[in-house]
N, C-alpha and C. Protein backbone atom coordinates (compact mmCIF):
# COMPACT_ATOMS: atom_id res chain seq x y z
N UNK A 1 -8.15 0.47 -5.55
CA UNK A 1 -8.07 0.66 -4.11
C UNK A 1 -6.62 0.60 -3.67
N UNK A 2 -6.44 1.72 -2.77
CA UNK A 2 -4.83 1.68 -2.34
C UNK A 2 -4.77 1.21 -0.68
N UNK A 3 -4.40 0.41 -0.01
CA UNK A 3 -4.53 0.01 1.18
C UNK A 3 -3.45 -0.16 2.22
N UNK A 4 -3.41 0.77 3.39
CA UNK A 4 -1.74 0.88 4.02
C UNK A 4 -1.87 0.05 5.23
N UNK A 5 -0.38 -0.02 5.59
CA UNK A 5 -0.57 -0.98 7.31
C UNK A 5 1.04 -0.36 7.56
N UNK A 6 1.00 -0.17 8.95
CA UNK A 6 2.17 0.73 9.21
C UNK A 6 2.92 -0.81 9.88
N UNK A 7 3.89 -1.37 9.52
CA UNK A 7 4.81 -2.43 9.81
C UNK A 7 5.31 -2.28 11.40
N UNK A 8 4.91 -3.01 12.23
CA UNK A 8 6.02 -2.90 13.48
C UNK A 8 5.18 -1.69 14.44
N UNK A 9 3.93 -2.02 13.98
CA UNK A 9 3.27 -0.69 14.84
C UNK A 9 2.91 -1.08 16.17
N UNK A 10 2.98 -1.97 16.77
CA UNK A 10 3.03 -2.49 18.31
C UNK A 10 4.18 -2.27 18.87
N UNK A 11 5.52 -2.23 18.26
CA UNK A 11 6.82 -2.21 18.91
C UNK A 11 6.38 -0.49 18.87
N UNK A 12 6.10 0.04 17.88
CA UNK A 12 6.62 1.63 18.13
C UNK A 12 5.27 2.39 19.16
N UNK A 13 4.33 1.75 19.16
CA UNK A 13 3.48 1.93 20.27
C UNK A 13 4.74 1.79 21.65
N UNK A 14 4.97 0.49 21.75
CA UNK A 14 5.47 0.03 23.09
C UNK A 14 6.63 1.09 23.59
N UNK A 15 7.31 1.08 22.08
CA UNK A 15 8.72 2.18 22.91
C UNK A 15 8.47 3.96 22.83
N UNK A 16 7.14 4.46 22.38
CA UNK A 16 6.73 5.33 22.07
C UNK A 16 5.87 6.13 22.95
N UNK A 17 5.07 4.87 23.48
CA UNK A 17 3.57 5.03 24.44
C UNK A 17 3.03 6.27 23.42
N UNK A 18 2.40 7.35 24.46
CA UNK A 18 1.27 8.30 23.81
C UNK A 18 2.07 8.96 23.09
N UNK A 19 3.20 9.26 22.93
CA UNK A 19 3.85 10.01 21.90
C UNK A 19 3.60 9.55 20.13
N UNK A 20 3.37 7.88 20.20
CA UNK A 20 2.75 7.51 19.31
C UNK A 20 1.82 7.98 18.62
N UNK A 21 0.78 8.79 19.31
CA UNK A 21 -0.11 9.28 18.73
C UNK A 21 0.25 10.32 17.57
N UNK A 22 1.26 10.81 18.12
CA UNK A 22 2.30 12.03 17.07
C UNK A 22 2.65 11.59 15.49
N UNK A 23 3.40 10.57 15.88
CA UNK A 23 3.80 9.47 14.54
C UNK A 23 2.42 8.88 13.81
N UNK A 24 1.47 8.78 14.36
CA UNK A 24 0.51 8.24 13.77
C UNK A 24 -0.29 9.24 13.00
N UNK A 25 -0.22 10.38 13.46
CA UNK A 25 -0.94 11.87 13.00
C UNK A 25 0.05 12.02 11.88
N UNK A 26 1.33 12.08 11.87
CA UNK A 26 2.25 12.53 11.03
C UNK A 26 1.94 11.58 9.97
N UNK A 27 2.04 10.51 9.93
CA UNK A 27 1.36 9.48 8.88
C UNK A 27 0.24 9.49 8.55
N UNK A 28 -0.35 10.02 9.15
CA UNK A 28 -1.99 10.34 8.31
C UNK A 28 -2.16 11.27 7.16
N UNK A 29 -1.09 12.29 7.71
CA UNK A 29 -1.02 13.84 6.99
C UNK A 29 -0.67 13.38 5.82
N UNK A 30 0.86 12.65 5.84
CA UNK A 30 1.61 12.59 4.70
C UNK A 30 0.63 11.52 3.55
N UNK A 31 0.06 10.56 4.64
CA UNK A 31 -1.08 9.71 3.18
C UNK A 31 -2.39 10.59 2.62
N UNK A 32 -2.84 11.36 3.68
CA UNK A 32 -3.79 11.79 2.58
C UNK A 32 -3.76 12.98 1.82
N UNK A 33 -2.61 14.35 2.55
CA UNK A 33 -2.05 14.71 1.50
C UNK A 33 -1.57 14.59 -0.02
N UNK A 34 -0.74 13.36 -0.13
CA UNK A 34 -0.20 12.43 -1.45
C UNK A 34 -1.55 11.67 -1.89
N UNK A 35 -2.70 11.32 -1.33
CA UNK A 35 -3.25 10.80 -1.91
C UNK A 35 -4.42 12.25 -2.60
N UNK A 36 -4.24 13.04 -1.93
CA UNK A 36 -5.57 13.82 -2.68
C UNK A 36 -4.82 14.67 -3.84
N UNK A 37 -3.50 14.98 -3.58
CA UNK A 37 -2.71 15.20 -4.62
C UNK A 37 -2.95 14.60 -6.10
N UNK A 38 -3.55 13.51 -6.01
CA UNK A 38 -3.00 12.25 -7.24
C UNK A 38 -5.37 11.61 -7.37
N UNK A 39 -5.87 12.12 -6.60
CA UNK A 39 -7.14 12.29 -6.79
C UNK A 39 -7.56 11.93 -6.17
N UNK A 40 -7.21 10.93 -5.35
CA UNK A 40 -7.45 10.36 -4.11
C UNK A 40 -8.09 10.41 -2.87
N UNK A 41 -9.43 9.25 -2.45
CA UNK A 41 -9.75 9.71 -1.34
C UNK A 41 -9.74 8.59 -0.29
N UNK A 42 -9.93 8.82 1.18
CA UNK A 42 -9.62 8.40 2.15
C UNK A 42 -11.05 7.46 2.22
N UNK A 43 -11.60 6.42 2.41
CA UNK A 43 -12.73 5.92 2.70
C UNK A 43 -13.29 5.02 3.94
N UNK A 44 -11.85 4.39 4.50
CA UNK A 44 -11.87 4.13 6.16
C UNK A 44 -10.45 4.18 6.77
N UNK A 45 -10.39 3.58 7.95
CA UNK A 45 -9.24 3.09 8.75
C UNK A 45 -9.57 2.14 9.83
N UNK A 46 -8.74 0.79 9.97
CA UNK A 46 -8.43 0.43 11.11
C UNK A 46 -7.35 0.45 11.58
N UNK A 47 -7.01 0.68 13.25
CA UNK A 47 -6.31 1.08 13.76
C UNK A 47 -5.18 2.30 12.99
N UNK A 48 -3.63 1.60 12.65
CA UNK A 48 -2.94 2.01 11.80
C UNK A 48 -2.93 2.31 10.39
N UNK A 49 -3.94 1.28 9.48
CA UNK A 49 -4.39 1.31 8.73
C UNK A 49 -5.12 1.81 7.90
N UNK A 50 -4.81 2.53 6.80
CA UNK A 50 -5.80 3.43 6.03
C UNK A 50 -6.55 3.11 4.37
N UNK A 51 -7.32 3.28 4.18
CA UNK A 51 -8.27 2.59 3.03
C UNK A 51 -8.33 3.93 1.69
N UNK A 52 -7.82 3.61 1.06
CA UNK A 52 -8.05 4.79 -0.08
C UNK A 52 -9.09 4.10 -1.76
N UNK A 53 -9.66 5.42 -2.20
CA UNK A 53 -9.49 4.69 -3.56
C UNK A 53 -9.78 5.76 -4.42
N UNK A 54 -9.45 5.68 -5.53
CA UNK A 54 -8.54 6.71 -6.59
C UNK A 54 -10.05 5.94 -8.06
N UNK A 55 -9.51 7.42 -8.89
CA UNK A 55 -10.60 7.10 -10.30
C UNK A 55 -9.92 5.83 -10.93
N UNK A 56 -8.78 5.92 -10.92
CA UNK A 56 -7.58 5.11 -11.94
C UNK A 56 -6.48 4.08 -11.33
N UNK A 57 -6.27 3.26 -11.83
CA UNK A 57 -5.15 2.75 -10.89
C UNK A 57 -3.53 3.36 -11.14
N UNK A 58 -3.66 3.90 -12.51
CA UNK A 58 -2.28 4.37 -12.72
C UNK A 58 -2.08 5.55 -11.29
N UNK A 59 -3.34 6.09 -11.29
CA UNK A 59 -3.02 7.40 -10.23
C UNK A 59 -2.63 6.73 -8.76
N UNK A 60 -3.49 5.20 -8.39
CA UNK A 60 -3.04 5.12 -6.78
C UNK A 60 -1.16 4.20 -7.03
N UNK A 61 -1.04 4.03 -8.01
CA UNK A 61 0.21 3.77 -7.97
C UNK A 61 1.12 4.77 -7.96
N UNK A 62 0.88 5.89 -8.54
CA UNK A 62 2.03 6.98 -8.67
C UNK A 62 2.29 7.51 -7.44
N UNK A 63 0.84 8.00 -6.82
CA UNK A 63 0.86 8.13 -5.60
C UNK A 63 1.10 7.15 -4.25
N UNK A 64 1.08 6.00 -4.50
CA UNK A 64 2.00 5.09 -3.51
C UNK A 64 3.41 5.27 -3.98
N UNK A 65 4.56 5.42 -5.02
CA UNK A 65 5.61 5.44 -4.87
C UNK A 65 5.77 6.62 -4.45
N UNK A 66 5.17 7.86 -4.44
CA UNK A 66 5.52 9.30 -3.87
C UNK A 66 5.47 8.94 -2.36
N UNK A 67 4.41 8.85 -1.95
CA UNK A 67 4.47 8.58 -0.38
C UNK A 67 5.36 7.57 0.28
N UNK A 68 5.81 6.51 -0.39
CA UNK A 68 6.71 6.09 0.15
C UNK A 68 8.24 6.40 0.16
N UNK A 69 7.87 7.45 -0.80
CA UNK A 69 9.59 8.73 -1.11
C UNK A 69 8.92 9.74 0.37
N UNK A 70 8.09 9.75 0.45
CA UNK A 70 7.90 11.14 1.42
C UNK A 70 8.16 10.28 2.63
N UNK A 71 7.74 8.95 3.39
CA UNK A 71 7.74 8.44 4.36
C UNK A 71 9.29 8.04 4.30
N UNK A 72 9.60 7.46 3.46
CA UNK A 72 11.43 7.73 3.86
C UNK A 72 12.05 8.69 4.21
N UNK A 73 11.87 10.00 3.52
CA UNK A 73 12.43 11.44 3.88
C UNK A 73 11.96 12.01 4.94
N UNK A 74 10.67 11.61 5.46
CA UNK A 74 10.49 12.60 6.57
C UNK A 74 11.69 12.36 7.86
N UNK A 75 11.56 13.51 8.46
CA UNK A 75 12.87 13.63 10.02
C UNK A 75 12.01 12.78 11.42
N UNK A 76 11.87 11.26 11.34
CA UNK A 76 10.99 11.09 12.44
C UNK A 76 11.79 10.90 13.25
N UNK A 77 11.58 10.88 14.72
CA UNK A 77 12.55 10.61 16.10
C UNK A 77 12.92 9.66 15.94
N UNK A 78 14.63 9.86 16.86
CA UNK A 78 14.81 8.76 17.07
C UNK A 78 14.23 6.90 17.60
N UNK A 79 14.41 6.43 16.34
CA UNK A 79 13.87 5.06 16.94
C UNK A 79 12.51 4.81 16.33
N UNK A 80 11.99 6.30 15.73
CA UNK A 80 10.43 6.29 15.56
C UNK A 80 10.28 6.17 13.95
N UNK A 81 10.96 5.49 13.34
CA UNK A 81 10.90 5.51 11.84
C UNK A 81 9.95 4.79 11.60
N UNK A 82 8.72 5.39 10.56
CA UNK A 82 7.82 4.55 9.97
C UNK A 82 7.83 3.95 8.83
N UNK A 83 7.51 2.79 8.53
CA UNK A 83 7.78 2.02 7.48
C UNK A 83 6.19 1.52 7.03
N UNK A 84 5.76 1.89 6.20
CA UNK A 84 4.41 1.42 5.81
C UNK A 84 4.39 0.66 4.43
N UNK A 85 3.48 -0.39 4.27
CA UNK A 85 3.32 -1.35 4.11
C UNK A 85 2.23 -1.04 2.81
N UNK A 86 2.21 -0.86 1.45
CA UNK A 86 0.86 -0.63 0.52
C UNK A 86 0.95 -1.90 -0.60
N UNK A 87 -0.57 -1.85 -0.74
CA UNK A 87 -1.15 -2.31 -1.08
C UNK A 87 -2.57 -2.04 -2.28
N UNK A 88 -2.10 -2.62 -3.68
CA UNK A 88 -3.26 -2.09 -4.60
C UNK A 88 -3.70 -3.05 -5.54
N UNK A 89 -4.84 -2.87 -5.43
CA UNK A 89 -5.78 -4.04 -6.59
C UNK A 89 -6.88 -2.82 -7.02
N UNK A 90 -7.45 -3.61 -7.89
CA UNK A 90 -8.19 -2.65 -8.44
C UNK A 90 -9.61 -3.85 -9.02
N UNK A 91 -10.58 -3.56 -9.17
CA UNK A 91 -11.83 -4.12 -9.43
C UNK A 91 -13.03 -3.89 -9.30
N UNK A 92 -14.44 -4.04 -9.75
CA UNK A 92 -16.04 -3.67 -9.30
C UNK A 92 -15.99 -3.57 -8.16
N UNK A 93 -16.50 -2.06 -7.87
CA UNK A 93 -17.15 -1.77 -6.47
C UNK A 93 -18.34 -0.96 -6.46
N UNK A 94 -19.00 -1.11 -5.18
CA UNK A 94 -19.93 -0.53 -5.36
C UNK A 94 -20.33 0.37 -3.82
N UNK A 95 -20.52 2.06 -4.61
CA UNK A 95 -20.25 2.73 -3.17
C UNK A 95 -21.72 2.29 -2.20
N UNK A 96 -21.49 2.32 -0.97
CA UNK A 96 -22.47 2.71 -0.02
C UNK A 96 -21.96 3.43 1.24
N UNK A 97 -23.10 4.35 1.14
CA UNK A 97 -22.69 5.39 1.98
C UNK A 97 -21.36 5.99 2.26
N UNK A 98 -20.17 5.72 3.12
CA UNK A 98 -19.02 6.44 3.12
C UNK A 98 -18.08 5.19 2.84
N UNK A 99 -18.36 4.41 2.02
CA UNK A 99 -17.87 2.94 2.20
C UNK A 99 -18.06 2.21 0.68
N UNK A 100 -17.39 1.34 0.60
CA UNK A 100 -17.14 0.04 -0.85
C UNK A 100 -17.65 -1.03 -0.65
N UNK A 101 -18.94 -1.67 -1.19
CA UNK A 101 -19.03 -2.74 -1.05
C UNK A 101 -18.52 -3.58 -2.29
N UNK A 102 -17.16 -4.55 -1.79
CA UNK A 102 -16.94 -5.11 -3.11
C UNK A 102 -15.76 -6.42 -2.83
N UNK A 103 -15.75 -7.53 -3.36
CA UNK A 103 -14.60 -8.24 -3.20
C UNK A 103 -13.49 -7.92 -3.03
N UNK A 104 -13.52 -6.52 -4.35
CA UNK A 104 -11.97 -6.00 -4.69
C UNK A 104 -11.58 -5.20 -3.50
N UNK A 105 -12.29 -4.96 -2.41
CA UNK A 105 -11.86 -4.09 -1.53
C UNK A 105 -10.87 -5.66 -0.24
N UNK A 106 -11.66 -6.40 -0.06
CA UNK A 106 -11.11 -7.75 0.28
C UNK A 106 -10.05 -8.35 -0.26
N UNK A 107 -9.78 -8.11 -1.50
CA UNK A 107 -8.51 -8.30 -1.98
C UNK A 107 -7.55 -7.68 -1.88
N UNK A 108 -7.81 -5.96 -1.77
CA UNK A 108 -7.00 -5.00 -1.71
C UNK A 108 -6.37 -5.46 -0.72
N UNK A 109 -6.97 -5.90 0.81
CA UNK A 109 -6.55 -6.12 2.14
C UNK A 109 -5.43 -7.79 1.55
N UNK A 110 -5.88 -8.24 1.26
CA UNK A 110 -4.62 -9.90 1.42
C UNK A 110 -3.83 -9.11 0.54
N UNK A 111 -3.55 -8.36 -0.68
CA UNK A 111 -2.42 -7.56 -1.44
C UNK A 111 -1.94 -7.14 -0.05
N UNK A 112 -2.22 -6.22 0.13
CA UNK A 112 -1.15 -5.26 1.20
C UNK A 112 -0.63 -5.95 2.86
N UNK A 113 -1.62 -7.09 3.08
CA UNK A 113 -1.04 -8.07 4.00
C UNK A 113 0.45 -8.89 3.38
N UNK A 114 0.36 -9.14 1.88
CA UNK A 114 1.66 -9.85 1.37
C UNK A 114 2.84 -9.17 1.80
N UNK A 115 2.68 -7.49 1.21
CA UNK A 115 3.65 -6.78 1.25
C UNK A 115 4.50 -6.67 2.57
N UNK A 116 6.03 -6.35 2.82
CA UNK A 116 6.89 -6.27 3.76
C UNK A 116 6.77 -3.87 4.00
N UNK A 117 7.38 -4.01 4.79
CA UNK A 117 7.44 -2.36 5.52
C UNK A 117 8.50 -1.68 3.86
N UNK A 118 7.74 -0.54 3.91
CA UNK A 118 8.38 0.51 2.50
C UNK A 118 8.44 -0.27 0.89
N UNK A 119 7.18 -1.25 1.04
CA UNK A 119 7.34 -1.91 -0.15
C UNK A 119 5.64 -1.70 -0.73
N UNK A 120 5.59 -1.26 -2.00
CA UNK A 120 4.46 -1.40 -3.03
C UNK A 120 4.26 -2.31 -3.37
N UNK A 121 2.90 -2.89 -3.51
CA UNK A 121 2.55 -4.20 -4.20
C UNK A 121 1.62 -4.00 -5.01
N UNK A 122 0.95 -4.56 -6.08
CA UNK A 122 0.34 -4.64 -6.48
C UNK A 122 -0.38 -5.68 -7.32
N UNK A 123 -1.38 -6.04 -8.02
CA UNK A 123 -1.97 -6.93 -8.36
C UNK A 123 -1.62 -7.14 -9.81
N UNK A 124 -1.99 -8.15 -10.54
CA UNK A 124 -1.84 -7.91 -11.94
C UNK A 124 -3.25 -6.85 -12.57
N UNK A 125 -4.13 -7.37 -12.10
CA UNK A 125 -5.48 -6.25 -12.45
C UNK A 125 -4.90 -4.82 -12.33
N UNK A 126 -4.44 -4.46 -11.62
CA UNK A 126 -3.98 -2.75 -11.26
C UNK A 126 -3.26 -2.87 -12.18
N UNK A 127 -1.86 -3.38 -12.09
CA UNK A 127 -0.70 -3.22 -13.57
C UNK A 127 -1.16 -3.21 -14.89
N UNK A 128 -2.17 -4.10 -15.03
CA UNK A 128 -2.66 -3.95 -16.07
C UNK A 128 -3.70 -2.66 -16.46
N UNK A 129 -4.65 -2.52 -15.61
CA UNK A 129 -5.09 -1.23 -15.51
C UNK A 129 -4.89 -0.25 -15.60
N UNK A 130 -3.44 -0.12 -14.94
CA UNK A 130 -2.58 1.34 -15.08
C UNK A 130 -2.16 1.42 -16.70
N UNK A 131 -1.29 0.29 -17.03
CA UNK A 131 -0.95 0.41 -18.07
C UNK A 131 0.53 0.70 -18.71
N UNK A 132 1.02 1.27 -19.49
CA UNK A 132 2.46 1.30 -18.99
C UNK A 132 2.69 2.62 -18.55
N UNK A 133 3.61 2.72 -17.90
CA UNK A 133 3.63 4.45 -16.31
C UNK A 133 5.46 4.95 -16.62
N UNK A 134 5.47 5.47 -17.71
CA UNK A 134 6.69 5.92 -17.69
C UNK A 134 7.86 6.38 -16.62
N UNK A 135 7.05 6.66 -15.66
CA UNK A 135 8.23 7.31 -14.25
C UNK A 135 7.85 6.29 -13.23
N UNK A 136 7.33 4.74 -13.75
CA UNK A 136 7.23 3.54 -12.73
C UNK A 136 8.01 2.25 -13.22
N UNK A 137 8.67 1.60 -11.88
CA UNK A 137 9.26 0.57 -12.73
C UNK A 137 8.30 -0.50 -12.10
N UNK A 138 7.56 -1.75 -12.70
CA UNK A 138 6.80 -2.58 -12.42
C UNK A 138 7.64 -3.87 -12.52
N UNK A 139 8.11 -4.61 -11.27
CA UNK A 139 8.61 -6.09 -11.31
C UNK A 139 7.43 -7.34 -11.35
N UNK A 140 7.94 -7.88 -11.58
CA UNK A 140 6.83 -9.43 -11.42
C UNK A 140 7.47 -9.96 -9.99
N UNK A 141 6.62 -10.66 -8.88
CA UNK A 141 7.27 -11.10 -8.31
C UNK A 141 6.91 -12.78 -8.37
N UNK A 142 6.14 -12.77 -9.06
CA UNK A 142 5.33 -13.91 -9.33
C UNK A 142 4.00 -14.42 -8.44
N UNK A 143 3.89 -15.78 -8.79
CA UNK A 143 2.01 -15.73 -8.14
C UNK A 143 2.05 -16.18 -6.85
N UNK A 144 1.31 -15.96 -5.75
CA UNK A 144 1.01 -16.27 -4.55
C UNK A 144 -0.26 -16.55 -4.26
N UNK A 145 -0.76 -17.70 -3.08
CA UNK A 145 -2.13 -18.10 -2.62
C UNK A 145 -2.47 -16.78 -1.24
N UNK A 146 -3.33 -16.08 -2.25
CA UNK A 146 -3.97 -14.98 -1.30
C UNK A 146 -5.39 -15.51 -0.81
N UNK A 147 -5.41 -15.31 0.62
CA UNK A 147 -6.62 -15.71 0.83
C UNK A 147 -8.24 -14.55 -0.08
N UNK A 148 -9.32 -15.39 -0.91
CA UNK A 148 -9.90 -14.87 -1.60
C UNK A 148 -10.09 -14.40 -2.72
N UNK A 149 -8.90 -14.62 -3.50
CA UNK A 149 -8.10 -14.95 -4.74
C UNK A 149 -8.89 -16.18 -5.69
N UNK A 150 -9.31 -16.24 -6.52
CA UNK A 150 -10.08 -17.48 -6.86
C UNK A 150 -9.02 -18.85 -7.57
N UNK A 151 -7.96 -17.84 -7.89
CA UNK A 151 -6.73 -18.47 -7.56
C UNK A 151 -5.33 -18.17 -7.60
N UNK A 152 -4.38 -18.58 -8.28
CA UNK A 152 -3.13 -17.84 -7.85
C UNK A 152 -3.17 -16.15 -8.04
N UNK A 153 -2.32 -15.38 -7.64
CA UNK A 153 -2.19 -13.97 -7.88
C UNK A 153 -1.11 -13.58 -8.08
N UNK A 154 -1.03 -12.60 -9.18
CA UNK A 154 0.01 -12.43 -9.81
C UNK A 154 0.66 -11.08 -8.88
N UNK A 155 1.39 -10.88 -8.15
CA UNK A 155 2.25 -10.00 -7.89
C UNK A 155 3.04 -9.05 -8.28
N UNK A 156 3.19 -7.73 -8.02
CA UNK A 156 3.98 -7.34 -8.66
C UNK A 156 4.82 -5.69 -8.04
N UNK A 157 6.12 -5.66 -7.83
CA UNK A 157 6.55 -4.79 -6.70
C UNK A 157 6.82 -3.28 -7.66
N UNK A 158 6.27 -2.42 -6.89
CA UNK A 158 6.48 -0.87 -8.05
C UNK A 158 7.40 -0.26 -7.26
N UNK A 159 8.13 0.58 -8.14
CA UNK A 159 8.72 1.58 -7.28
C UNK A 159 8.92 2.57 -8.50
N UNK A 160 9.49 4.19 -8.04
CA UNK A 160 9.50 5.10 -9.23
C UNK A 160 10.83 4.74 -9.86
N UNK A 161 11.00 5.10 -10.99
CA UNK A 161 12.14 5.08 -11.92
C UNK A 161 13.18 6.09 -11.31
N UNK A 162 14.14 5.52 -10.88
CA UNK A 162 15.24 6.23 -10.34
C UNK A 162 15.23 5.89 -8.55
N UNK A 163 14.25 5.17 -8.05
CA UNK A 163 14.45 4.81 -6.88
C UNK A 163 15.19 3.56 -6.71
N UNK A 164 15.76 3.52 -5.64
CA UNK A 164 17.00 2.19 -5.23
C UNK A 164 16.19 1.97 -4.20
N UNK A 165 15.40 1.26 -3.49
CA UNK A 165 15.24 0.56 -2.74
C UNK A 165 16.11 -0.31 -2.00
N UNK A 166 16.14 -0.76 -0.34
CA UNK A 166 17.13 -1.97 -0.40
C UNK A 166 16.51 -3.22 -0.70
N UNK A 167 17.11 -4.33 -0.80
CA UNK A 167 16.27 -5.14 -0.49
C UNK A 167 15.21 -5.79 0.24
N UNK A 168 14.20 -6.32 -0.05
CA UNK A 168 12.97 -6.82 0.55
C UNK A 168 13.19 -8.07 1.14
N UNK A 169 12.42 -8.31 2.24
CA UNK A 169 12.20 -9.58 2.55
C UNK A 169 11.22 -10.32 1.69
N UNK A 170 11.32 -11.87 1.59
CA UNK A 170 10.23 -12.10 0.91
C UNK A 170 8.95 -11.88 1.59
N UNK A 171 7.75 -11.83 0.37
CA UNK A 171 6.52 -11.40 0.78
C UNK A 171 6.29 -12.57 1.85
N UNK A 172 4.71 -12.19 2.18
CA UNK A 172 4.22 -12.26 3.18
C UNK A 172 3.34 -13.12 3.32
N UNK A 173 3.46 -14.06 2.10
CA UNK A 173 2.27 -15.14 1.36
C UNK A 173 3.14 -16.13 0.64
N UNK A 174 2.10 -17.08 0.67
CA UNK A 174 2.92 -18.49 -0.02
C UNK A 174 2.74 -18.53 -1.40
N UNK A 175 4.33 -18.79 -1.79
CA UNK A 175 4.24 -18.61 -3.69
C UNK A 175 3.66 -19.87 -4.17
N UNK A 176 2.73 -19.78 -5.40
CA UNK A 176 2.19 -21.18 -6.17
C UNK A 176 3.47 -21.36 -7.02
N UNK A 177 3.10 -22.68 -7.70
CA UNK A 177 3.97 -23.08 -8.90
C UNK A 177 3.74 -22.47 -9.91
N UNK A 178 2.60 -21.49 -10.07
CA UNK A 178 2.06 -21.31 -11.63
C UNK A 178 0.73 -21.16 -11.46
C-alpha cells in the first residue's frame, strides 16, 4: 500500500482559497498517472489524501520516488508549491468492494503520518519485500513507536539513485531504543 498527505495543505488552502482546487487536481493527475504507470491503483481518498495499492512493493516504491521527482519539477504558482508526504507498508489484505480490509492498510496510514513533506518512507516489510531495487537507495532511519505497530518499526527513507534530496526534518514519531 502506497499512502499520500499533501504537507501544509491548510496554509495553501488559506493563501490559495478556490484556486486550491487547481493544485489539488494537478496533484491528483500527477499521482495517479505515476501510479498506473508502475501498476498501480487508486482505492480511496481523504480530503488531500490519496490511498493506492500496487501487486508488488518494489513497484509502489519506484513509483513513489518518480512522483516525488515529478512533484518537485512541476511549474506550480507562486507560493503554491506542493510537497507531499508518502508512505508504504506492505501486508495481508483483503479486498471488499472498492476498498482493503486489513491492518496493513492502518499501518500504511501511521508510516506516511511519520514522514515530513517530499520524503518516502517506508516500512521494513516493504524493503524487504521489494528486495534489493537497483535505481533505489534505501536508508535505515531506525525504529519508531507507530501507533498499531505491535511494536517498534523499523523505518526506512527511499529515494532514486542519483537523487540529492535536502535535508529532512526529523520524522514525525517517537524513536524506540531498539
Amino acid at each position: 500500500f502506497l499512502f499520500t498527505d499533501i504537507e501544509g495543505s491548510t496554509r495553501l488552502i488559506r493563501r490559495f482559497g478556490t484556486d486550491y482546487i487547481q493544485l489539488l487536481e494537478r496533484h491528483r493527475e500527477l499521482l495517479r498517472s505515476t501510479w498506473a504507470a508502475h501498476g498501480g491503483v487508486e482505492f480511496g481518498a481523504e480530503g488531500d489524501a490519496l490511498f493506492g495499492a500496487f501487486a508488488d512493493a518494489r513497484s509502489a516504491l519506484i513509483a513513489a520516488t518518480e512522483l516525488q521527482q515529478r512533484i518537485e519539477e512541476e511549474p506550480w504558482p507562486d507560493g503554491g508549491r506542493i510537497r507531499v508526504r508518502v508512505g508504504i507498508h506492505t501486508g495481508p489484505a483483503f479486498p471488499h468492494r472498492d476498498d482493503y480490509i486489513a491492518l496493513a492498510v492502518h499501518q500504511t496510514a501511521r508510516v506516511v503520518g511519520a514522514a515530513n513533506g517530499g520524503q518516502v518512507i517506508a516500512s521494513a516489510e516493504a524493503v524487504t519485500a521489494a528486495g534489493p531495487t537497483p535505481s533505489l537507495r534505501v536508508r535505515s532511519l531506525g525504529t519508531y513507536r507507530l501507533r498499531d505497530f505491535d511494536g517498534p518499526a523499523a523505518l526506512f527513507a527511499v529515494t532514486a539513485v542519483g537523487a540529492d534530496p535536502a535535508p529532512f526534518p526529523a520524522l514525525r514519531a517517537v524513536p524506540t531504543s531498539g
